[in-house]
C-alpha atoms as a PDB file:
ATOM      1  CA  UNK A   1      50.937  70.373  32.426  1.00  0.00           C
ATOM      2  CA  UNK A   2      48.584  67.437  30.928  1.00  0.00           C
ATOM      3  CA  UNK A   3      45.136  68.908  30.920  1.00  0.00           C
ATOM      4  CA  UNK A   4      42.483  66.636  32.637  1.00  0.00           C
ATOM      5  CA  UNK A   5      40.677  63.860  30.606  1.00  0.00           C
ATOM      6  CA  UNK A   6      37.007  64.343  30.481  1.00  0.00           C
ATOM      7  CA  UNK A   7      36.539  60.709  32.502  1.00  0.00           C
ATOM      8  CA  UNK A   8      38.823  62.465  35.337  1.00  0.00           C
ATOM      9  CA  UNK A   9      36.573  65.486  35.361  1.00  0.00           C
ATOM     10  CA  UNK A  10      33.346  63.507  35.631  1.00  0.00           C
ATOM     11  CA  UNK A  11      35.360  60.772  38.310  1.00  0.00           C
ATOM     12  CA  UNK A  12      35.987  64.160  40.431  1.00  0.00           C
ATOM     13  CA  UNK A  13      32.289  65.056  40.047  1.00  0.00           C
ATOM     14  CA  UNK A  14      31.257  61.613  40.779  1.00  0.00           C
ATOM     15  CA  UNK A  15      33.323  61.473  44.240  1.00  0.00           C
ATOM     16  CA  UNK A  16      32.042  64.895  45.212  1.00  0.00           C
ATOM     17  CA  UNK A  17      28.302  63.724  44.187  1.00  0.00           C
ATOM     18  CA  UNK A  18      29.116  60.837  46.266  1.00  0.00           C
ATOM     19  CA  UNK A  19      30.335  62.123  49.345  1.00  0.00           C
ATOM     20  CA  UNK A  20      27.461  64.337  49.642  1.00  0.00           C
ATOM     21  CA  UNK A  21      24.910  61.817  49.007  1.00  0.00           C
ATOM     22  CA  UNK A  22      26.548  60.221  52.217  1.00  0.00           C
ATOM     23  CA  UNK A  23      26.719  63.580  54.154  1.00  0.00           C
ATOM     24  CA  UNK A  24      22.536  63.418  53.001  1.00  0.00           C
ATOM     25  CA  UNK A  25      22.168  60.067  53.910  1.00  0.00           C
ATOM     26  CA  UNK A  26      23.587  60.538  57.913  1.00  0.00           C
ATOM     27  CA  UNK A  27      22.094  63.667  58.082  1.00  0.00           C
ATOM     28  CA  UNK A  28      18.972  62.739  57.186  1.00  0.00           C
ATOM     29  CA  UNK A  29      19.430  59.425  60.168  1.00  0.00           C
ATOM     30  CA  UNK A  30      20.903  61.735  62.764  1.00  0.00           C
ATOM     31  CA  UNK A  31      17.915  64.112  62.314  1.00  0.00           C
ATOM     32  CA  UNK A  32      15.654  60.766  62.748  1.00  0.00           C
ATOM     33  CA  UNK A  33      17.158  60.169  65.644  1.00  0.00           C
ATOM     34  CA  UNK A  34      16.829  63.371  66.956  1.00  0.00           C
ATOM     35  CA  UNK A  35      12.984  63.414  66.547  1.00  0.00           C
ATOM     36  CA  UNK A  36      12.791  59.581  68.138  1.00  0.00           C
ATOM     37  CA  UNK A  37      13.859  61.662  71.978  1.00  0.00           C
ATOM     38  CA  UNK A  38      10.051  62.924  71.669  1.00  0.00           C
ATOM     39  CA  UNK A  39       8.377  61.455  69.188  1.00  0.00           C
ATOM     40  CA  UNK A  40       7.206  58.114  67.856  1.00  0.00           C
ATOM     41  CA  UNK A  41       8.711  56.368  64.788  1.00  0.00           C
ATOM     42  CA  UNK A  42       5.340  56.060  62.313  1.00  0.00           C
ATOM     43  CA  UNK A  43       4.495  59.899  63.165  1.00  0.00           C
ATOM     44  CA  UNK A  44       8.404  60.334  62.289  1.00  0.00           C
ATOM     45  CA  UNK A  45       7.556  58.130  59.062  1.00  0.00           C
ATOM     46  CA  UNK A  46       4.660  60.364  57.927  1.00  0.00           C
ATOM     47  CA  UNK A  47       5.991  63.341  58.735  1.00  0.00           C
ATOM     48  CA  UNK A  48       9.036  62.836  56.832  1.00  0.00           C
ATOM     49  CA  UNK A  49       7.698  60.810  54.221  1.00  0.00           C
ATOM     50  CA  UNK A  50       4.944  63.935  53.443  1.00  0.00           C
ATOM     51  CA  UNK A  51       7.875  65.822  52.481  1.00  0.00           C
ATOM     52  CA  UNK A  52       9.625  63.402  50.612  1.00  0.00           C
ATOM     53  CA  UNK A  53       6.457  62.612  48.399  1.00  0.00           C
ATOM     54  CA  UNK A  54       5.419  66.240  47.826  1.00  0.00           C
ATOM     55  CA  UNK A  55       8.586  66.532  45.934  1.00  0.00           C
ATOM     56  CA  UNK A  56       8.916  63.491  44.304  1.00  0.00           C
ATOM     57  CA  UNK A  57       5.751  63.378  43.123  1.00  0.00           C
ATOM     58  CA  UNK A  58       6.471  66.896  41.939  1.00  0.00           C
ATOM     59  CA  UNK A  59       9.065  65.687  40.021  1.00  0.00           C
ATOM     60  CA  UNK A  60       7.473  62.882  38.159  1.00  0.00           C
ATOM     61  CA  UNK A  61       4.203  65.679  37.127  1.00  0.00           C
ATOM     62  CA  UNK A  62       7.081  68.178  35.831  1.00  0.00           C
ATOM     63  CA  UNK A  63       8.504  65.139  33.876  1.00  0.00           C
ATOM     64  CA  UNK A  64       5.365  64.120  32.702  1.00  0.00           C
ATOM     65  CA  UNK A  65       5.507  60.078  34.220  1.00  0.00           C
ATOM     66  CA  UNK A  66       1.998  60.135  35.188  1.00  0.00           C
ATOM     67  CA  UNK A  67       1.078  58.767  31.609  1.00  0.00           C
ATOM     68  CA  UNK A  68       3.195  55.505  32.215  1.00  0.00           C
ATOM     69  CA  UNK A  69       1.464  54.723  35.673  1.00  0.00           C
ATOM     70  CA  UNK A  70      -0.307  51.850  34.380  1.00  0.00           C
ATOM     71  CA  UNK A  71       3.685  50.037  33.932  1.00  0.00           C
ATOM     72  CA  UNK A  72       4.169  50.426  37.547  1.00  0.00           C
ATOM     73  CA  UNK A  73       1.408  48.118  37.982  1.00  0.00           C
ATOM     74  CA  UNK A  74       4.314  45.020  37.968  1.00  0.00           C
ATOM     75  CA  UNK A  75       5.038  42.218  40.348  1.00  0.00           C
ATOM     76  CA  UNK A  76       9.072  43.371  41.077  1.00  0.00           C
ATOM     77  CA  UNK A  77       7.509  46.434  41.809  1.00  0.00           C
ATOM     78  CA  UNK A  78       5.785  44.756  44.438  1.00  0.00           C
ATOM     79  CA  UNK A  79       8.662  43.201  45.620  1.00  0.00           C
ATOM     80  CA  UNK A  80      10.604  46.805  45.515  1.00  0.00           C
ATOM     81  CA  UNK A  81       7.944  48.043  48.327  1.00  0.00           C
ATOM     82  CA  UNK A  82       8.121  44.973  50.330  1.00  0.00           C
ATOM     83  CA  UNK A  83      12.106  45.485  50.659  1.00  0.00           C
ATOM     84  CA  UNK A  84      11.612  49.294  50.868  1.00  0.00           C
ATOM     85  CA  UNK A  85       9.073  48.891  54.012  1.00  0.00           C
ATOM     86  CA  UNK A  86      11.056  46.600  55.955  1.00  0.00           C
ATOM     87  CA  UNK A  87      14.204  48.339  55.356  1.00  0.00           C
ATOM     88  CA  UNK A  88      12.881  51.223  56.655  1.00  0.00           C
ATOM     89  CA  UNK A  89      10.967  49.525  59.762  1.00  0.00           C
ATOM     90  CA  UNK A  90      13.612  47.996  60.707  1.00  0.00           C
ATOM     91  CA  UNK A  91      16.910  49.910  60.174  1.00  0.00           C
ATOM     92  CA  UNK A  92      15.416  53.141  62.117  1.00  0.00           C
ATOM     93  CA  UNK A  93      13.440  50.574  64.990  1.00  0.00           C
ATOM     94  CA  UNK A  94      17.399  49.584  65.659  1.00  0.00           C
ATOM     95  CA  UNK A  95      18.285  53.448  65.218  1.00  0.00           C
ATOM     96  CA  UNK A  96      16.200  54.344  68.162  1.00  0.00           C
ATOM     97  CA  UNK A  97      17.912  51.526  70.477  1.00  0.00           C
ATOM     98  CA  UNK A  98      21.295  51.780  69.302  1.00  0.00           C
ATOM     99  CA  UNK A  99      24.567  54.418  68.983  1.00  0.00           C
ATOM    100  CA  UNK A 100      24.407  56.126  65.171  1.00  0.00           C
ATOM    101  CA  UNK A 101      27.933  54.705  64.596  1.00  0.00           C
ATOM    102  CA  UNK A 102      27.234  51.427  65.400  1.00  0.00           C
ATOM    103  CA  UNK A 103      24.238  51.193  63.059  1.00  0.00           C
ATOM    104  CA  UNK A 104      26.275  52.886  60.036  1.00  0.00           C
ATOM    105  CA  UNK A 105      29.321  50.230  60.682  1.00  0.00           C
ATOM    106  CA  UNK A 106      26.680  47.045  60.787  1.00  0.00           C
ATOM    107  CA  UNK A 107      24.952  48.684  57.715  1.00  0.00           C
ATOM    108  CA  UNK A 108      27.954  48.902  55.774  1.00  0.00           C
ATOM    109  CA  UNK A 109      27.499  45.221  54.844  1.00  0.00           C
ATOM    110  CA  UNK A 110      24.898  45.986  52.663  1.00  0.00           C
ATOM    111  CA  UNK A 111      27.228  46.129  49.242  1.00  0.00           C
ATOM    112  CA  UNK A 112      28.980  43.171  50.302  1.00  0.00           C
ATOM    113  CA  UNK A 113      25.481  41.530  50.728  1.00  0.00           C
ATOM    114  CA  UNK A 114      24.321  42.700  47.049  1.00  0.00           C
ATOM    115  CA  UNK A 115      27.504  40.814  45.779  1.00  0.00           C
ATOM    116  CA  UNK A 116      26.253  37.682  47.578  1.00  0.00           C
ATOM    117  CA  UNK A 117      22.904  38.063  46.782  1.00  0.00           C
ATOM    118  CA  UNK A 118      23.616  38.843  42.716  1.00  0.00           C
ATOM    119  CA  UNK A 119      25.501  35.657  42.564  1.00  0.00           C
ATOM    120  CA  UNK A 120      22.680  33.634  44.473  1.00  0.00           C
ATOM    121  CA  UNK A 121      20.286  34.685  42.272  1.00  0.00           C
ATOM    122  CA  UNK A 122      21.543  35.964  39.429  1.00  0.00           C
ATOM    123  CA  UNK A 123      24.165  33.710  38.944  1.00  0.00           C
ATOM    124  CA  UNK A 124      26.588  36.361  38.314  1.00  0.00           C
ATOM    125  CA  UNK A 125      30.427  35.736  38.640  1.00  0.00           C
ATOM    126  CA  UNK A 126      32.146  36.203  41.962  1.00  0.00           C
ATOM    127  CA  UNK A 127      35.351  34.773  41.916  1.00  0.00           C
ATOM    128  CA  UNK A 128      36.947  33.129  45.448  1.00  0.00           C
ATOM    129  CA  UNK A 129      38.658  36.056  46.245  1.00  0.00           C
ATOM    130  CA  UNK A 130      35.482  37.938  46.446  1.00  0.00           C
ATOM    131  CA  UNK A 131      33.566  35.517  48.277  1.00  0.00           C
ATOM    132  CA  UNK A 132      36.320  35.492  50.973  1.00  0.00           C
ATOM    133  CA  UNK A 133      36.312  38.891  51.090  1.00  0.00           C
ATOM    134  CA  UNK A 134      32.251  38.565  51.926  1.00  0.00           C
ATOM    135  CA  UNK A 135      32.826  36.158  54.047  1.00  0.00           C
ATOM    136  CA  UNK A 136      35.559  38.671  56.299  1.00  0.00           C
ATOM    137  CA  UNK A 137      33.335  41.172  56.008  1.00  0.00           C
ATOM    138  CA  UNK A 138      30.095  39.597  57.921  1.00  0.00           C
ATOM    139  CA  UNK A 139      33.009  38.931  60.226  1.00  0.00           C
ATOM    140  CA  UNK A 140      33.637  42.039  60.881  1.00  0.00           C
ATOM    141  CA  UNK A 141      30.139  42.579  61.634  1.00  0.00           C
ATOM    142  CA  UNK A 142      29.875  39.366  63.920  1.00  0.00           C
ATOM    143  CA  UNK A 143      32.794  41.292  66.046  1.00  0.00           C
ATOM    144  CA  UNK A 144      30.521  44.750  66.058  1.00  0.00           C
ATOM    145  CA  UNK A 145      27.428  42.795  67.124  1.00  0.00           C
ATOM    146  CA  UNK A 146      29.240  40.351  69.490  1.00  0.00           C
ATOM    147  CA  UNK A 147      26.210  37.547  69.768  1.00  0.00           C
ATOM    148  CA  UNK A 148      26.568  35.946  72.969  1.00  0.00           C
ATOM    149  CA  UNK A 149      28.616  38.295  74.611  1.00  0.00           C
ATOM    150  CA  UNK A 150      28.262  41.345  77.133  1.00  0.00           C
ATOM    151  CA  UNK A 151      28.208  44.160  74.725  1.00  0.00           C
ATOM    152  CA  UNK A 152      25.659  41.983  72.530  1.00  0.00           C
ATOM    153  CA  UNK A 153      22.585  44.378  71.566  1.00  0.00           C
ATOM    154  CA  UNK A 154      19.519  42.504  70.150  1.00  0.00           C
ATOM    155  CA  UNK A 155      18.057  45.383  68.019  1.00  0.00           C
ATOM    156  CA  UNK A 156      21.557  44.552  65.815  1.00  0.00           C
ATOM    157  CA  UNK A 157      20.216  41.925  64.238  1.00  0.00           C
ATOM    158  CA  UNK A 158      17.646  44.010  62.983  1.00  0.00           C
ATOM    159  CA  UNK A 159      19.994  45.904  61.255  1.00  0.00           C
ATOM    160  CA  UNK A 160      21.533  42.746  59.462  1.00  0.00           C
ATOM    161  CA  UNK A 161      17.331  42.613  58.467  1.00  0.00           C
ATOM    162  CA  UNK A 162      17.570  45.780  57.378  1.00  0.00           C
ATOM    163  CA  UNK A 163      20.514  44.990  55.172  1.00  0.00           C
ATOM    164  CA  UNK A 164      18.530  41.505  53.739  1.00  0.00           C
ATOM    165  CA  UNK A 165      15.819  44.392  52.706  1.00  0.00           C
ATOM    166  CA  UNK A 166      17.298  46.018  51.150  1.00  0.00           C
ATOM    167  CA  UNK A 167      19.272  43.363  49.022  1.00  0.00           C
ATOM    168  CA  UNK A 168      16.008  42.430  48.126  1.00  0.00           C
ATOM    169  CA  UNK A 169      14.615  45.419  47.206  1.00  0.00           C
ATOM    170  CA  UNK A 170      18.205  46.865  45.029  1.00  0.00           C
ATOM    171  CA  UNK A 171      17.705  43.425  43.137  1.00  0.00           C
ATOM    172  CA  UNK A 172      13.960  43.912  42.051  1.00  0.00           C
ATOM    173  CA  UNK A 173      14.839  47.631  41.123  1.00  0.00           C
ATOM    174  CA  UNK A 174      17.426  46.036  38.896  1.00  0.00           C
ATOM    175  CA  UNK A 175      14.961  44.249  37.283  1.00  0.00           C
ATOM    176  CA  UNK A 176      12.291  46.053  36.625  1.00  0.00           C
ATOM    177  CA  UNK A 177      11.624  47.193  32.802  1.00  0.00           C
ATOM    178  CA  UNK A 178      13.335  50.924  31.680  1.00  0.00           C
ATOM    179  CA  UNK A 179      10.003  51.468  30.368  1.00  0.00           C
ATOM    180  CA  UNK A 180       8.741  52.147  34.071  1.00  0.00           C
ATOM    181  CA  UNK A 181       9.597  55.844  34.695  1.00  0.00           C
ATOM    182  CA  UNK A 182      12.319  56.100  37.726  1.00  0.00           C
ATOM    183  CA  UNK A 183      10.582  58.954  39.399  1.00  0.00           C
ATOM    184  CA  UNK A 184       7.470  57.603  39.189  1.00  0.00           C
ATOM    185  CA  UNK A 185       9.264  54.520  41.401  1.00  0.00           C
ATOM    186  CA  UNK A 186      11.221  56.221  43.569  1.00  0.00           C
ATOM    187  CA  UNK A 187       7.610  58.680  44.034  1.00  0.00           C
ATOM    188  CA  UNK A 188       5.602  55.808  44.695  1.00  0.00           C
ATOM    189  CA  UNK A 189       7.829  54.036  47.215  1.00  0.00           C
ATOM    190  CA  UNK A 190       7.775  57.448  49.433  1.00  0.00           C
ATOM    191  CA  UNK A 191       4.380  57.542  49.152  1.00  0.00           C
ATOM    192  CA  UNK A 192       3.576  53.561  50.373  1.00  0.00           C
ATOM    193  CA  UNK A 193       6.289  53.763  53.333  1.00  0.00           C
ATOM    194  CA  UNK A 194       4.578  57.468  54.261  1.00  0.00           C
ATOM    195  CA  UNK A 195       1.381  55.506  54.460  1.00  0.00           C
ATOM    196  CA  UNK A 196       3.186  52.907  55.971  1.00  0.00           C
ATOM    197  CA  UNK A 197       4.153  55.385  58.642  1.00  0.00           C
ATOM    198  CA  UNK A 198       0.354  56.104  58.975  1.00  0.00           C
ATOM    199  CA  UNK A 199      -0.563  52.716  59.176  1.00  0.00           C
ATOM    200  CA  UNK A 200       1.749  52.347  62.725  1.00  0.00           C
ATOM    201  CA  UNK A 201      -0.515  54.564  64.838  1.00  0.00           C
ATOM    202  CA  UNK A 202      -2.153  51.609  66.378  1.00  0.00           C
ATOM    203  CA  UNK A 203       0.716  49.622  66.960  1.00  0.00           C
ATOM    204  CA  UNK A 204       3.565  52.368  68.198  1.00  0.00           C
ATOM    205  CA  UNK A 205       4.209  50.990  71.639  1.00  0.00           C
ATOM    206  CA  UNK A 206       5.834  47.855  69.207  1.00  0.00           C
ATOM    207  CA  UNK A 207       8.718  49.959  67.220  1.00  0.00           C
ATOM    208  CA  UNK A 208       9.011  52.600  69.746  1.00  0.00           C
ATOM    209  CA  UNK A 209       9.754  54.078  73.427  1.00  0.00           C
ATOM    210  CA  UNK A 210       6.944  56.465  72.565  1.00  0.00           C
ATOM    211  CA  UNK A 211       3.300  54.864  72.136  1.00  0.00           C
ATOM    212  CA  UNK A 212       1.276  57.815  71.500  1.00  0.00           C
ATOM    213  CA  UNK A 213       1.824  60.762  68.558  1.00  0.00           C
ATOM    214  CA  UNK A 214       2.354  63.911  69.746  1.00  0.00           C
ATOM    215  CA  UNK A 215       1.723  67.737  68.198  1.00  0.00           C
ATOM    216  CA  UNK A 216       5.102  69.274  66.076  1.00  0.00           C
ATOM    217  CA  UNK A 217       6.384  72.473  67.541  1.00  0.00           C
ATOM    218  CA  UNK A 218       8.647  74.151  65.200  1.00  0.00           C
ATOM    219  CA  UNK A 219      11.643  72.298  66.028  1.00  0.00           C
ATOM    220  CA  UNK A 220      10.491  69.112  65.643  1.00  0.00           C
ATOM    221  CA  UNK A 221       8.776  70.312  62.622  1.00  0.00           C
ATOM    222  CA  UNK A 222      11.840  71.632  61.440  1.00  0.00           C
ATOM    223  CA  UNK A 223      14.038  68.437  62.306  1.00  0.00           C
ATOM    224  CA  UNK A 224      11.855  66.455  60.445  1.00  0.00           C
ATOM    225  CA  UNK A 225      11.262  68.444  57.257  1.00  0.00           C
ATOM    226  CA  UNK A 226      15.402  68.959  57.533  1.00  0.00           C
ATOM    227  CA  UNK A 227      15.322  64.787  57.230  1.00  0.00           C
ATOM    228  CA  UNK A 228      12.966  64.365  53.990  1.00  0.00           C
ATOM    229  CA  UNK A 229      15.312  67.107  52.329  1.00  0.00           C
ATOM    230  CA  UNK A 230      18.554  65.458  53.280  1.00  0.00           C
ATOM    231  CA  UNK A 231      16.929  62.506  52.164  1.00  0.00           C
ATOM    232  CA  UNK A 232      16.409  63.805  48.850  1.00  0.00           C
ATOM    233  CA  UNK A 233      19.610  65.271  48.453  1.00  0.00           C
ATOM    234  CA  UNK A 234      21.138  61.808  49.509  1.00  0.00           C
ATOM    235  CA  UNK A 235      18.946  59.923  46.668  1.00  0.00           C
ATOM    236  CA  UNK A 236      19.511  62.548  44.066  1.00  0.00           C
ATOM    237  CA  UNK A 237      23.106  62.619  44.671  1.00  0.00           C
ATOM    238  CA  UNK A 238      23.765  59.341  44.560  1.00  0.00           C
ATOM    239  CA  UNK A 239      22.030  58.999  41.105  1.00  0.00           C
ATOM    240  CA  UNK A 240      24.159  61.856  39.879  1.00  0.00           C
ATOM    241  CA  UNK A 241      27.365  59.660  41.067  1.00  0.00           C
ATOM    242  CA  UNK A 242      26.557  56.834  39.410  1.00  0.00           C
ATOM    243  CA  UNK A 243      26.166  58.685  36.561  1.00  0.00           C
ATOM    244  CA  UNK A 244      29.178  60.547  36.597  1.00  0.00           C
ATOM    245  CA  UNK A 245      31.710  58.506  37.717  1.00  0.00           C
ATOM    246  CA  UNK A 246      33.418  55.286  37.330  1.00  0.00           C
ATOM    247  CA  UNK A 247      31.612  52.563  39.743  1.00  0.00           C
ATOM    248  CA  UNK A 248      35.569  51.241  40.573  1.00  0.00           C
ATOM    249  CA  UNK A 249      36.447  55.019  41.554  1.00  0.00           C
ATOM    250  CA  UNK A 250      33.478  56.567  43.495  1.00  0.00           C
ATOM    251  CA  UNK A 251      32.499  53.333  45.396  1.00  0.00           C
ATOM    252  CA  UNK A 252      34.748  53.757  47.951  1.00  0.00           C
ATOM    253  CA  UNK A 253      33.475  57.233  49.166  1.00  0.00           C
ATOM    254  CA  UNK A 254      30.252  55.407  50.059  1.00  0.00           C
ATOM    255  CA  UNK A 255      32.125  54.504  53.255  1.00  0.00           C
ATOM    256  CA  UNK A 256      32.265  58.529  54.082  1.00  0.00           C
ATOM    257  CA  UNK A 257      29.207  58.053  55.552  1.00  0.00           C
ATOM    258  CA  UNK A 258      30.183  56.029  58.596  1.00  0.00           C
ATOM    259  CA  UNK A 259      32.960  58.877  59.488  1.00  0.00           C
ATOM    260  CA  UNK A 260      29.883  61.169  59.128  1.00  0.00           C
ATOM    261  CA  UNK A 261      28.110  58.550  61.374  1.00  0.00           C
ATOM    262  CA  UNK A 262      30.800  58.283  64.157  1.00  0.00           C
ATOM    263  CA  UNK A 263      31.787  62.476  63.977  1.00  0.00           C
ATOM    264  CA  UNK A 264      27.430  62.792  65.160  1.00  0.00           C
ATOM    265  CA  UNK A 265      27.746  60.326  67.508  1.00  0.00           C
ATOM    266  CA  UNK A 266      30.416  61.993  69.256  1.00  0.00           C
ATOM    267  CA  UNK A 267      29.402  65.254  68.883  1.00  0.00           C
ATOM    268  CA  UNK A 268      25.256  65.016  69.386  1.00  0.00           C
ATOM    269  CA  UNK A 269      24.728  61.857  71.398  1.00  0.00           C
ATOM    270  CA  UNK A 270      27.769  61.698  73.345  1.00  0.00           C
ATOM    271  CA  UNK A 271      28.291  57.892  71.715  1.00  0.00           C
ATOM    272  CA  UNK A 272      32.419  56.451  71.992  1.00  0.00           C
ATOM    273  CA  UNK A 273      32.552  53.903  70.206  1.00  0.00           C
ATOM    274  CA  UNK A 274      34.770  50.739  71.467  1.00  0.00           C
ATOM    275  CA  UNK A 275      37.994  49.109  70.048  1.00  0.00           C
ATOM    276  CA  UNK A 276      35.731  46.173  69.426  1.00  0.00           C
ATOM    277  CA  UNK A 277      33.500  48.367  67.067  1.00  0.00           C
ATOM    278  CA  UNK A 278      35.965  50.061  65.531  1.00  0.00           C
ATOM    279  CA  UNK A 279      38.324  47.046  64.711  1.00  0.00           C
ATOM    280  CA  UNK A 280      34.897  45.391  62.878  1.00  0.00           C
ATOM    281  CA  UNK A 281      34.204  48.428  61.357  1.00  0.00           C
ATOM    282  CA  UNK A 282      37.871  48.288  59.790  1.00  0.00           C
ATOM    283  CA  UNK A 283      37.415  45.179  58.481  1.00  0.00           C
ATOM    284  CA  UNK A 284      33.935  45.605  56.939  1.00  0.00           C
ATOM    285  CA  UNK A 285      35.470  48.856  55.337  1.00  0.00           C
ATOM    286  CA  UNK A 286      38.689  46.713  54.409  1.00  0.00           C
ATOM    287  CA  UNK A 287      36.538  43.970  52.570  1.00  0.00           C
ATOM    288  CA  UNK A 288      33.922  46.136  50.604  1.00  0.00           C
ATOM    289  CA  UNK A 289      36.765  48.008  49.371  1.00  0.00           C
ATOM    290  CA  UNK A 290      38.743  44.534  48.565  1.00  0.00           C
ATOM    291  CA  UNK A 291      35.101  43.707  46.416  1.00  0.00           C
ATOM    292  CA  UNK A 292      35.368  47.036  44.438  1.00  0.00           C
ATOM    293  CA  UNK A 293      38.780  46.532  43.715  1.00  0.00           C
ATOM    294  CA  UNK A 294      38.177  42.596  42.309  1.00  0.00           C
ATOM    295  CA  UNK A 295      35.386  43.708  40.390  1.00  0.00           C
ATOM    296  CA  UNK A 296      37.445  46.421  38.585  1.00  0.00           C
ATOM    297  CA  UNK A 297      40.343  43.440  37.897  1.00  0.00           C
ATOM    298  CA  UNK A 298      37.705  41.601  36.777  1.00  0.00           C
ATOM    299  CA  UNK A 299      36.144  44.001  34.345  1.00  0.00           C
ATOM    300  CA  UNK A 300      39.708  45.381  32.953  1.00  0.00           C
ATOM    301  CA  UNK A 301      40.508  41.228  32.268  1.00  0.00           C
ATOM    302  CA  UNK A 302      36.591  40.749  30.625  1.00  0.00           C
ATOM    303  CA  UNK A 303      37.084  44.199  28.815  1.00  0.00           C
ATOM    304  CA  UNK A 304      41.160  42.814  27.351  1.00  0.00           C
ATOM    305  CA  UNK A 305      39.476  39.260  26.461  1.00  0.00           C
ATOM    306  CA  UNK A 306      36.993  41.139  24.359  1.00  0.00           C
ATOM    307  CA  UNK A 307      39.424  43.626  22.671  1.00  0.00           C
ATOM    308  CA  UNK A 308      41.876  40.405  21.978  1.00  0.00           C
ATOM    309  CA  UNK A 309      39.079  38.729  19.782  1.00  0.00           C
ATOM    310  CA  UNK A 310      39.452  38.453  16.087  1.00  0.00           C
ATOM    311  CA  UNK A 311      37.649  41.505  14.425  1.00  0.00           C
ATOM    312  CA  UNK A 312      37.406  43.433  17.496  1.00  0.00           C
ATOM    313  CA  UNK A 313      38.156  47.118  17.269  1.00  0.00           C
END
C-alpha cells in the first residue's frame, strides 16, 4: 500500500479544520438565535462580543502585537470595520425574523459574490464559465427569496446586505499590509462591533422584537458565552484550513454548514424548509462548487504555461 503524501495528510487536516469551523460557525448562529426568544440583539452583541474580545485580545498580548498598534491606524482598516459592522447588523437582524436554514442557503452566495467583487475591483480573471456560474447562483437565491411572491420575506434582502458586507470587508482584509499583526485585526474588530453592540441600547426597538435589555440568568449567560466560543473556534478553524489544505480541496466543505443549518432548524425551531428553498439552495451549492472547480482548471493551466517556459524548472 502507497503511503500518504504529506499534501494528502495536510488536505485531510484541512477538510476536518474546515468542517468544524462550519459546525462553529452554525453553532455559534443557532445559539444567537436562541438568546433573540428573550433578549435583544445589541445586549446579544455585547454580551457575546465581551467574550470574544477577552480572548482575542489575549491572544494578541501573548503574541506580543501590541507594539505594532500604531499600523492598524490604516484607512482599509477602516473599511474592514465598516463591512464587519454591517455584516453583523444585518445578517443576525434577518436571523431573528427568519428560519436558520433559510439564512445559511441565502448566505451561501457570499463566495460567489467575492468572485464578482475581485474581478470588479481587482480586475482579476474570471473566465465566462465562472461568471455564468455567478450569475446561476444569485438565481438560486432569487428562487429562495421569491421577490414578489407569497413566500417573499423582506428581512432576505438583508441577508443579500449582509453578503455585500462582507465582500467588502474580505476585500479590504486582503489588502491590508502583512506588517499589521492578524490578531491584533481580528482583536480589534471584536472589540468595535462589541461596542457596536453597546452603542444599540437606545435604538433596540429598530433591530429587534425586544426593545429593552434584560438581566442574564445562567442560561442565557451560558448560551451566549457558548456563542463567542463557537465563534472562536469557527475563526480559528478556518485559519487553520486555509493553511492546511489545498483552497480547490477544502472549499467545498464550507457548504457543511448549511446541512448544520437545516439539521437545527429541524431539530430546535421546528423550521421545514420548502421544495422552493431547497431546489435554490441546490443550485447555489451547485454553482459555488462549479467556481472552485474553474478556478482549480484555471490554476493547473496558469501553473503548465509557467512550467512550459524556456528556463523554467
Amino acid at each position: 500500500m502507497t503511503a500518504p503524501t504529506h499534501a494528502s495528510s495536510d488536505n485531510t487536516r484541512g477538510i476536518l479544520a474546515m468542517n468544524v469551523a462550519m459546525f462553529g460557525f452554525i453553532s455559534n448562529d443557532t445559539c444567537v438565535k436562541i438568546a433573540m426568544e428573550a433578549l435583544p440583539l445589541g445586549e446579544i452583541m455585547f454580551v457575546r462580543g465581551i467574550v470574544a474580545t477577552t480572548i482575542l485580545l489575549g491572544f494578541a498580548t501573548a503574541a506580543g502585537a501590541w507594539g505594532r498598534w500604531r499600523r492598524l491606524i490604516h484607512p482599509l482598516m477602516g473599511l474592514r470595520l465598516v463591512g464587519e459592522i454591517g455584516a453583523t447588523l444585518f445578517y443576525l437582524t434577518a436571523l431573528a425574523h427568519m428560519p436558520i436554514g433559510n439564512v445559511s442557503a441565502i448566505f451561501q452566495a457570499t463566495p460567489l459574490a467575492m468572485t464578482a467583487g475581485a474581478a470588479l475591483v481587482f480586475k482579476e480573471p474570471v473566465g465566462w464559465r465562472r461568471w455564468a456560474a455567478i450569475a446561476a447562483g444569485f438565481g438560486g437565491v432569487l428562487i429562495i427569496v421569491r421577490p414578489g411572491m407569497e413566500g417573499f420575506n423582506a428581512y432576505a434582502m438583508l441577508i443579500l446586505a449582509a453578503v455585500v458586507c462582507v465582500v467588502v470587508r474580505d476585500l479590504a482584509t486582503s489588502r491590508i499590509p502583512a506588517a499589521v499583526p492578524t490578531s491584533l485585526v481580528t482583536g480589534i474588530t471584536a472589540l468595535i462591533v462589541t461596542l457596536t453592540g453597546a452603542a444599540l441600547f437606545p435604538f433596540e426597538a429598530t433591530f429587534s422584537a425586544i426593545s429593552d435589555w434584560r438581566p442574564l440568568d445562567l442560561r442565557l449567560l451560558a448560551v451566549l458565552i457558548g456563542a463567542g466560543v463557537f465563534l472562536l473556534v469557527g475563526y480559528v478553524t478556518l485559519i487553520f484550513a486555509m493553511r492546511w489544505g489545498e483552497m480547490s480541496v477544502i472549499a467545498p466543505f464550507r457548504y457543511m454548514l448549511l446541512v448544520w443549518s437545516f439539521v437545527y432548524g429541524i431539530t430546535l425551531f421546528g423550521d421545514r424548509p420548502d421544495a422552493a428553498t431547497m431546489i435554490g439552495a441546490a443550485i447555489v451549492v451547485g454553482s459555488g462548487l462549479y467556481t472552485v472547480h474553474r478556478e482549480r482548471v484555471r490554476r493547473l493551466a496558469a501553473a503548465r504555461a509557467a512550467a512550459s517556459l524556456p528556463g523554467a524548472g
